[in-house]
PDB file of N, CA and C in Angstrom:
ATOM      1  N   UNK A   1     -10.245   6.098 -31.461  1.00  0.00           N
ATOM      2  CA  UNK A   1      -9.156   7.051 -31.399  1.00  0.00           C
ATOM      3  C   UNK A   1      -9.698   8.446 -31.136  1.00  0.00           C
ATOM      4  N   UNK A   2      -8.764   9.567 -30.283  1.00  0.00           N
ATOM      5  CA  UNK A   2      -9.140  10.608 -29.591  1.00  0.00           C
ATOM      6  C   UNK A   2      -9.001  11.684 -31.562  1.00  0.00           C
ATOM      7  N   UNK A   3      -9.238  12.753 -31.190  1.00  0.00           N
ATOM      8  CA  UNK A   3      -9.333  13.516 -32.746  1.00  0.00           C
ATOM      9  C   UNK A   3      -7.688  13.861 -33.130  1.00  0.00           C
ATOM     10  N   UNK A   4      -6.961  13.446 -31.763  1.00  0.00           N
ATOM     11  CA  UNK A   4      -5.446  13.763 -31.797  1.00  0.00           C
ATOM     12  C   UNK A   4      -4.655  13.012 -32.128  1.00  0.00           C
ATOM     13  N   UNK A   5      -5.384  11.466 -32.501  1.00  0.00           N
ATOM     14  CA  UNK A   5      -4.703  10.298 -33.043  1.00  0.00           C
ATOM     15  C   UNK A   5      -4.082   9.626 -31.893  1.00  0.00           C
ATOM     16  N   UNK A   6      -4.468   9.480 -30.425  1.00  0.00           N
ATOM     17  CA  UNK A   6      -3.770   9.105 -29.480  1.00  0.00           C
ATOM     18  C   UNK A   6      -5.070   8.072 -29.143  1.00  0.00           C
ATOM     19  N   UNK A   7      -5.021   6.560 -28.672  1.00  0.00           N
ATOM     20  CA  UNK A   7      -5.845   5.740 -28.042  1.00  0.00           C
ATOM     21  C   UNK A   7      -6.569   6.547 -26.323  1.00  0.00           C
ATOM     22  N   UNK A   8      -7.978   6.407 -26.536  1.00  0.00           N
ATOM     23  CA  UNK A   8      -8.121   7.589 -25.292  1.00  0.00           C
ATOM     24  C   UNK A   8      -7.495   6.562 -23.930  1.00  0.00           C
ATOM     25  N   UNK A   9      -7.227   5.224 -24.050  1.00  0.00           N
ATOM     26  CA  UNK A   9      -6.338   4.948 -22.389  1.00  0.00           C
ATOM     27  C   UNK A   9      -5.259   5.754 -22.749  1.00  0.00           C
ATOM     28  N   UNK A  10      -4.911   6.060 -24.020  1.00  0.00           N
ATOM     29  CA  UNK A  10      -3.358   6.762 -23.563  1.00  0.00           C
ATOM     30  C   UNK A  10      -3.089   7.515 -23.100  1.00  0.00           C
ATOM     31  N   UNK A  11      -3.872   8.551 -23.058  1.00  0.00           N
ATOM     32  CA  UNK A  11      -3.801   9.735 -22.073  1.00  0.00           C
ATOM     33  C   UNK A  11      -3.895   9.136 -20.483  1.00  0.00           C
ATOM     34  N   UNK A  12      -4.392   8.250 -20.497  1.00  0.00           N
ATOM     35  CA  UNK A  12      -4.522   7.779 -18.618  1.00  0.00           C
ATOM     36  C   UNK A  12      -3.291   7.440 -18.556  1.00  0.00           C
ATOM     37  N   UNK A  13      -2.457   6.598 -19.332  1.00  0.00           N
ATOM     38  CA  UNK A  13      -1.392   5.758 -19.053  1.00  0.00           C
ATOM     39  C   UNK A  13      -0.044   7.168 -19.273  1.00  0.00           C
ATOM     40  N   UNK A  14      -0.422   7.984 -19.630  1.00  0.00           N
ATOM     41  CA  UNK A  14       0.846   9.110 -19.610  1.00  0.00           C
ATOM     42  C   UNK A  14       0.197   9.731 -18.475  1.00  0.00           C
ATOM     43  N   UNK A  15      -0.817  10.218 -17.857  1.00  0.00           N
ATOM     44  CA  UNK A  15      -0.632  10.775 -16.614  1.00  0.00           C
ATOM     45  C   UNK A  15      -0.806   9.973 -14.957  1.00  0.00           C
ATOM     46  N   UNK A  16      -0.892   8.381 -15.739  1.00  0.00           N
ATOM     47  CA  UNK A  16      -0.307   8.016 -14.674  1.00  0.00           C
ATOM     48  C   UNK A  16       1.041   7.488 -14.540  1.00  0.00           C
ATOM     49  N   UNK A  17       1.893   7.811 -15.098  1.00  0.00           N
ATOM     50  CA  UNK A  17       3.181   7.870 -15.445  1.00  0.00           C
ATOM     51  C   UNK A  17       3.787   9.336 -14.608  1.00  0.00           C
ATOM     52  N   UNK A  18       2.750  10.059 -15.155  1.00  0.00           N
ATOM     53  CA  UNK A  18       3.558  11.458 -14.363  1.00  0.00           C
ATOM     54  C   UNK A  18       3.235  11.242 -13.138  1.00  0.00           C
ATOM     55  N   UNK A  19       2.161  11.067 -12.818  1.00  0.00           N
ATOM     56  CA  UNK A  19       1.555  10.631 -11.026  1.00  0.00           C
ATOM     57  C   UNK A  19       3.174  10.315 -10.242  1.00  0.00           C
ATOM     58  N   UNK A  20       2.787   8.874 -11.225  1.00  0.00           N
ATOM     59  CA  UNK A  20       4.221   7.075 -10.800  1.00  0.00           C
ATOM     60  C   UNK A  20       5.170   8.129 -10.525  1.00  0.00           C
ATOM     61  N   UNK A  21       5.905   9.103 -11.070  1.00  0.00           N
ATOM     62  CA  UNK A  21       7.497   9.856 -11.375  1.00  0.00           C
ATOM     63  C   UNK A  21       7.079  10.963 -10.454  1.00  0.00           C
ATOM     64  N   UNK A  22       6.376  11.814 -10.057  1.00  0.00           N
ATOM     65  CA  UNK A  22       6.497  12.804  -9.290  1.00  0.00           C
ATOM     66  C   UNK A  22       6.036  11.911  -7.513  1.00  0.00           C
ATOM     67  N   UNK A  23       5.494  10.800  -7.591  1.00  0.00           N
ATOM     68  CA  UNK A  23       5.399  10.014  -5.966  1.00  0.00           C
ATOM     69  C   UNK A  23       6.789   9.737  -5.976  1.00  0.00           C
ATOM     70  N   UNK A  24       7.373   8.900  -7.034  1.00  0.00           N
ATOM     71  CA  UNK A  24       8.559   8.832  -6.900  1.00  0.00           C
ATOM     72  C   UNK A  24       9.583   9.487  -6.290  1.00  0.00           C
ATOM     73  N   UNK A  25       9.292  10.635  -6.602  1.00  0.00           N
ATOM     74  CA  UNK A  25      10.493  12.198  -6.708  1.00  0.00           C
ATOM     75  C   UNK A  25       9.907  12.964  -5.296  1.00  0.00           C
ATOM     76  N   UNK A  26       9.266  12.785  -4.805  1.00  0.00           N
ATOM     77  CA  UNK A  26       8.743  13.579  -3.124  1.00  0.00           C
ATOM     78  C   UNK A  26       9.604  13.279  -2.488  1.00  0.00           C
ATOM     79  N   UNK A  27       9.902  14.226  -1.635  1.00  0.00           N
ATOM     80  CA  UNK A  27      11.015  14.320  -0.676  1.00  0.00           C
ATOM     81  C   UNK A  27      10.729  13.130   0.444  1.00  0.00           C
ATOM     82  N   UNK A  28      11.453  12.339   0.889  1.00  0.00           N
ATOM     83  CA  UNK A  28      11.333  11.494   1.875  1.00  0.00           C
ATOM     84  C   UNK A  28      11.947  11.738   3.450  1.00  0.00           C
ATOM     85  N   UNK A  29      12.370  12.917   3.527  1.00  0.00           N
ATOM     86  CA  UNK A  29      13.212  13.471   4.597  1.00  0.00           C
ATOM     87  C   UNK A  29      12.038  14.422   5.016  1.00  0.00           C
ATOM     88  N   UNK A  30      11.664  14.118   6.547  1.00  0.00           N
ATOM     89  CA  UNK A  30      10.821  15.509   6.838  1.00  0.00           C
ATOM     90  C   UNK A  30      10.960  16.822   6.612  1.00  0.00           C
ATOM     91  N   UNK A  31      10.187  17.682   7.117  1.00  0.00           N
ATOM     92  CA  UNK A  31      10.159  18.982   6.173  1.00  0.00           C
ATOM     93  C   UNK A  31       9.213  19.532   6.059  1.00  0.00           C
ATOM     94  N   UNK A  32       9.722  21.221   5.607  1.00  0.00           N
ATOM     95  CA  UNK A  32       8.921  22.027   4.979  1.00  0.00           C
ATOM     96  C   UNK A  32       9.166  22.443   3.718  1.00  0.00           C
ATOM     97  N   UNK A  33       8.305  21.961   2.583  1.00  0.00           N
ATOM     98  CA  UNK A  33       8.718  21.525   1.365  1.00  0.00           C
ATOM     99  C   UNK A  33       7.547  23.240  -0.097  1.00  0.00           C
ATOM    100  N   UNK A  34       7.885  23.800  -0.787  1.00  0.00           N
ATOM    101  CA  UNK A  34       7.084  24.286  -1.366  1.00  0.00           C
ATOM    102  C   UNK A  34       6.871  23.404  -2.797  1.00  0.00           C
ATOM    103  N   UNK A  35       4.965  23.619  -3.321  1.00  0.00           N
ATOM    104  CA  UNK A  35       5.047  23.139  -4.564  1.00  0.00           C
ATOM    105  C   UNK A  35       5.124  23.321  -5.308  1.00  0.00           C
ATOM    106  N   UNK A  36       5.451  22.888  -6.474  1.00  0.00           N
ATOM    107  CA  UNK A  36       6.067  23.511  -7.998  1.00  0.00           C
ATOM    108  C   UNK A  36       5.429  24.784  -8.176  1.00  0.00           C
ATOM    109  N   UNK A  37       4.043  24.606  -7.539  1.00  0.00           N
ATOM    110  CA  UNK A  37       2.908  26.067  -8.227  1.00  0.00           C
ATOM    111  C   UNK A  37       3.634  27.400  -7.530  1.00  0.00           C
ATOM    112  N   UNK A  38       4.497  27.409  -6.747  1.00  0.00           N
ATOM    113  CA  UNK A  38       5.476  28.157  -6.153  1.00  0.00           C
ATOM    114  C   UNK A  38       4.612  29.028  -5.095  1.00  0.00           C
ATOM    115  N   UNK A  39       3.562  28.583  -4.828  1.00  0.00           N
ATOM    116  CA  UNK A  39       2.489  29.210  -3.718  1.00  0.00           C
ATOM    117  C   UNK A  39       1.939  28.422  -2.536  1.00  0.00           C
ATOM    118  N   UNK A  40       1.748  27.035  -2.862  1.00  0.00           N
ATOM    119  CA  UNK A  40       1.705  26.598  -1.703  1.00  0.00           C
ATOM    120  C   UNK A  40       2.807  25.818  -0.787  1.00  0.00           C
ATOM    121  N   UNK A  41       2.331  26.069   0.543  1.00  0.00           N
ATOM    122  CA  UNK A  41       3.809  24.751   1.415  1.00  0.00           C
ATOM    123  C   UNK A  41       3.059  23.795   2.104  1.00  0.00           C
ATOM    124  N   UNK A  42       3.801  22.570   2.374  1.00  0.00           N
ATOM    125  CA  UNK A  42       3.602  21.242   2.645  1.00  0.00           C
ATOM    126  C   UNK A  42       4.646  20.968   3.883  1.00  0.00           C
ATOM    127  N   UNK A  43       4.048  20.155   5.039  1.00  0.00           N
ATOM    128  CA  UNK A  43       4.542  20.321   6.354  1.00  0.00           C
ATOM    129  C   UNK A  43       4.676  18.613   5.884  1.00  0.00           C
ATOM    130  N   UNK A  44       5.971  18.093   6.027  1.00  0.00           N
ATOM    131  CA  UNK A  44       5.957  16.291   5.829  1.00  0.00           C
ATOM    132  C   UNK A  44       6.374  15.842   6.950  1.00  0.00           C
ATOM    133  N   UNK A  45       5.633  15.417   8.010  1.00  0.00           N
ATOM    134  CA  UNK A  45       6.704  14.992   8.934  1.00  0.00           C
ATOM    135  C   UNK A  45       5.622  13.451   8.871  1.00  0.00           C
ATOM    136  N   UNK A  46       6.854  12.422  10.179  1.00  0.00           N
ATOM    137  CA  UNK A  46       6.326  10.836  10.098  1.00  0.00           C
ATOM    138  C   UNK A  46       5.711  10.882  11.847  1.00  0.00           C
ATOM    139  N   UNK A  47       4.788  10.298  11.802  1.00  0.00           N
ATOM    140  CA  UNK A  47       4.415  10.014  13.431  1.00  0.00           C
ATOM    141  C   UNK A  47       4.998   8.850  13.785  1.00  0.00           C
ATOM    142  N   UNK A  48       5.019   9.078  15.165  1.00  0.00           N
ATOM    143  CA  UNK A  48       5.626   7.944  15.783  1.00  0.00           C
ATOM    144  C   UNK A  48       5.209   6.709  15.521  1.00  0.00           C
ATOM    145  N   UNK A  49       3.866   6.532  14.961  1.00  0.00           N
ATOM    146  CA  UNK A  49       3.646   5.214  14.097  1.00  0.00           C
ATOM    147  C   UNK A  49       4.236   5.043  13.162  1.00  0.00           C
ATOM    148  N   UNK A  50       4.942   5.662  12.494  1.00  0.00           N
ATOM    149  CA  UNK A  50       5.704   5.575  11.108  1.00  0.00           C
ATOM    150  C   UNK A  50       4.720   6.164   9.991  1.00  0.00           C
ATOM    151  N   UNK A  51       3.375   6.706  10.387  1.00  0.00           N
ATOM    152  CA  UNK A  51       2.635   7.694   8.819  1.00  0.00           C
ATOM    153  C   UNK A  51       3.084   8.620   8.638  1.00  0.00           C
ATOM    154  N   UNK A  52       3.285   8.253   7.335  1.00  0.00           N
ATOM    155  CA  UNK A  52       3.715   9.990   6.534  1.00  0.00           C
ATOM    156  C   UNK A  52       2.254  10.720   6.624  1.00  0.00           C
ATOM    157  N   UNK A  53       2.423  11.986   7.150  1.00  0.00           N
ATOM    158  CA  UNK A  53       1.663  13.155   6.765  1.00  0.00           C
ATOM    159  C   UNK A  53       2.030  14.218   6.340  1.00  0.00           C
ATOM    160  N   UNK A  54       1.165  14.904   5.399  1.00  0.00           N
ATOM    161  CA  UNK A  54       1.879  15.895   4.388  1.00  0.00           C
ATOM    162  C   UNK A  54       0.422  17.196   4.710  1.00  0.00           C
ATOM    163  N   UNK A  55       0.642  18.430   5.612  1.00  0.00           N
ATOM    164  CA  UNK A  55       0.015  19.293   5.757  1.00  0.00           C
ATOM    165  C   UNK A  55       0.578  20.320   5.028  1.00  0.00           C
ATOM    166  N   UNK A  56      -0.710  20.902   4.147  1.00  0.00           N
ATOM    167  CA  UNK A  56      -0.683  22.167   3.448  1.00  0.00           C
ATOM    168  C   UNK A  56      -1.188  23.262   4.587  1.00  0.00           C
ATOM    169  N   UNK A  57      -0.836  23.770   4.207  1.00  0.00           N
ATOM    170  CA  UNK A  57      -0.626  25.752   5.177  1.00  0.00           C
ATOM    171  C   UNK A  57      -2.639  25.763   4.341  1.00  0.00           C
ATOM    172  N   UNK A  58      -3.143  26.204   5.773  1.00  0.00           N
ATOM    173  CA  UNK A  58      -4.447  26.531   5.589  1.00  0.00           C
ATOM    174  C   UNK A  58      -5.540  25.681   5.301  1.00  0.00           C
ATOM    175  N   UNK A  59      -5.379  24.560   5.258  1.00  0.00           N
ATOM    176  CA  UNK A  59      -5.978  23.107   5.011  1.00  0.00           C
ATOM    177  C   UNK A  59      -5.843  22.050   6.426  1.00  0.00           C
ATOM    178  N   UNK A  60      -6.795  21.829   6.860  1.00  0.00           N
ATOM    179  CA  UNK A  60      -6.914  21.068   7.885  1.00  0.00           C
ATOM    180  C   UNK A  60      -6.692  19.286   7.437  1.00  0.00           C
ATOM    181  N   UNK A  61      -7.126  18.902   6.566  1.00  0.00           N
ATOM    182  CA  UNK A  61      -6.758  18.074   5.710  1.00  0.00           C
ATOM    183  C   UNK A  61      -5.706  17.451   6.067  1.00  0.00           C
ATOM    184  N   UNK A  62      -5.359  16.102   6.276  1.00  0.00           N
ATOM    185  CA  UNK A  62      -3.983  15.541   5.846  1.00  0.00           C
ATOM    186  C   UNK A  62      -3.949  14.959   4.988  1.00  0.00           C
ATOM    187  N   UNK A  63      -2.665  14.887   3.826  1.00  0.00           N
ATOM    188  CA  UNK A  63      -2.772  14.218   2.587  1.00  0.00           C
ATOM    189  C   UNK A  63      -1.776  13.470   2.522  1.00  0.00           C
ATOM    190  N   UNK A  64      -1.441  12.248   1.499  1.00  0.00           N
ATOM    191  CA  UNK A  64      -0.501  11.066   1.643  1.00  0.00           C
ATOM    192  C   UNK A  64       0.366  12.033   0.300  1.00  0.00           C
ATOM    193  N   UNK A  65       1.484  11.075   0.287  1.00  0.00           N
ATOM    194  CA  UNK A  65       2.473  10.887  -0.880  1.00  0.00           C
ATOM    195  C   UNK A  65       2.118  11.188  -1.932  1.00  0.00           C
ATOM    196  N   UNK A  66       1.216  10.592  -2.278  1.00  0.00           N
ATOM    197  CA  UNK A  66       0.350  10.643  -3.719  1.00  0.00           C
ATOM    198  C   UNK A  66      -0.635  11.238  -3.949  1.00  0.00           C
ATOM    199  N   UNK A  67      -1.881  11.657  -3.148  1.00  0.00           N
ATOM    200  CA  UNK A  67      -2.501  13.312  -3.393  1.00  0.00           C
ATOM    201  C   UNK A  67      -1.473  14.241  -3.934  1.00  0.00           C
ATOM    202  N   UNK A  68      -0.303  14.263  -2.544  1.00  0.00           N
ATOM    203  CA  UNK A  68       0.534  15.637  -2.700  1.00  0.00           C
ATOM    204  C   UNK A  68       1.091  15.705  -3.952  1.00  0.00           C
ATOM    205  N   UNK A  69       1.435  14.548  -4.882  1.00  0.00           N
ATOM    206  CA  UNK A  69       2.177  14.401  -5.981  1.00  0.00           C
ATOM    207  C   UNK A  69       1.136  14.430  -7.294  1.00  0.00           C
ATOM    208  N   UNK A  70      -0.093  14.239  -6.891  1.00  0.00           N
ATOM    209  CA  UNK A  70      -1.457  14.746  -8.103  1.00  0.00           C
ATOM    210  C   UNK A  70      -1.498  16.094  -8.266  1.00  0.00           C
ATOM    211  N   UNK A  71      -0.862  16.271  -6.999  1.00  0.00           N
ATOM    212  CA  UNK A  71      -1.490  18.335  -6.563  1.00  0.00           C
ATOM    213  C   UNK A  71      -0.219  19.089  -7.447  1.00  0.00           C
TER     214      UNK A  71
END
């Protein structure tokens, strides 16, 4: 047990719970979307293959569903 009285998977299993609920909750409609941190934006559009890509402003990077929803 953690010194907080919580099993230490439990902390994994509550933030992958928040992970599970905020992939959940991402906008599925393309877009220009801002993130909670109220500073960065996210470009979501689908390619004609059908991939979601999710570009942040200043990041060359493309990130999926679920990065964007860790971030």
């Amino acid at each position: 047990m953690d010194t907080d009285g919580t099993a230490a998977g439990g902390w994994e299993e509550i933030i992958r719970g928040l992970i599970a609920r905020a992939t959940e909750s991402a906008p599925t409609e393309p877009g220009v979307y801002r993130m909670p941190c109220g500073e960065c934006v996210v470009d979501f559009f689908i390619t004609a293959e059908g991939e979601e890509h999710w570009l942040v402003a200043g990041d060359e990077r493309s990130y999926t569903r679920e990065t964007v929803a860790i971030a």
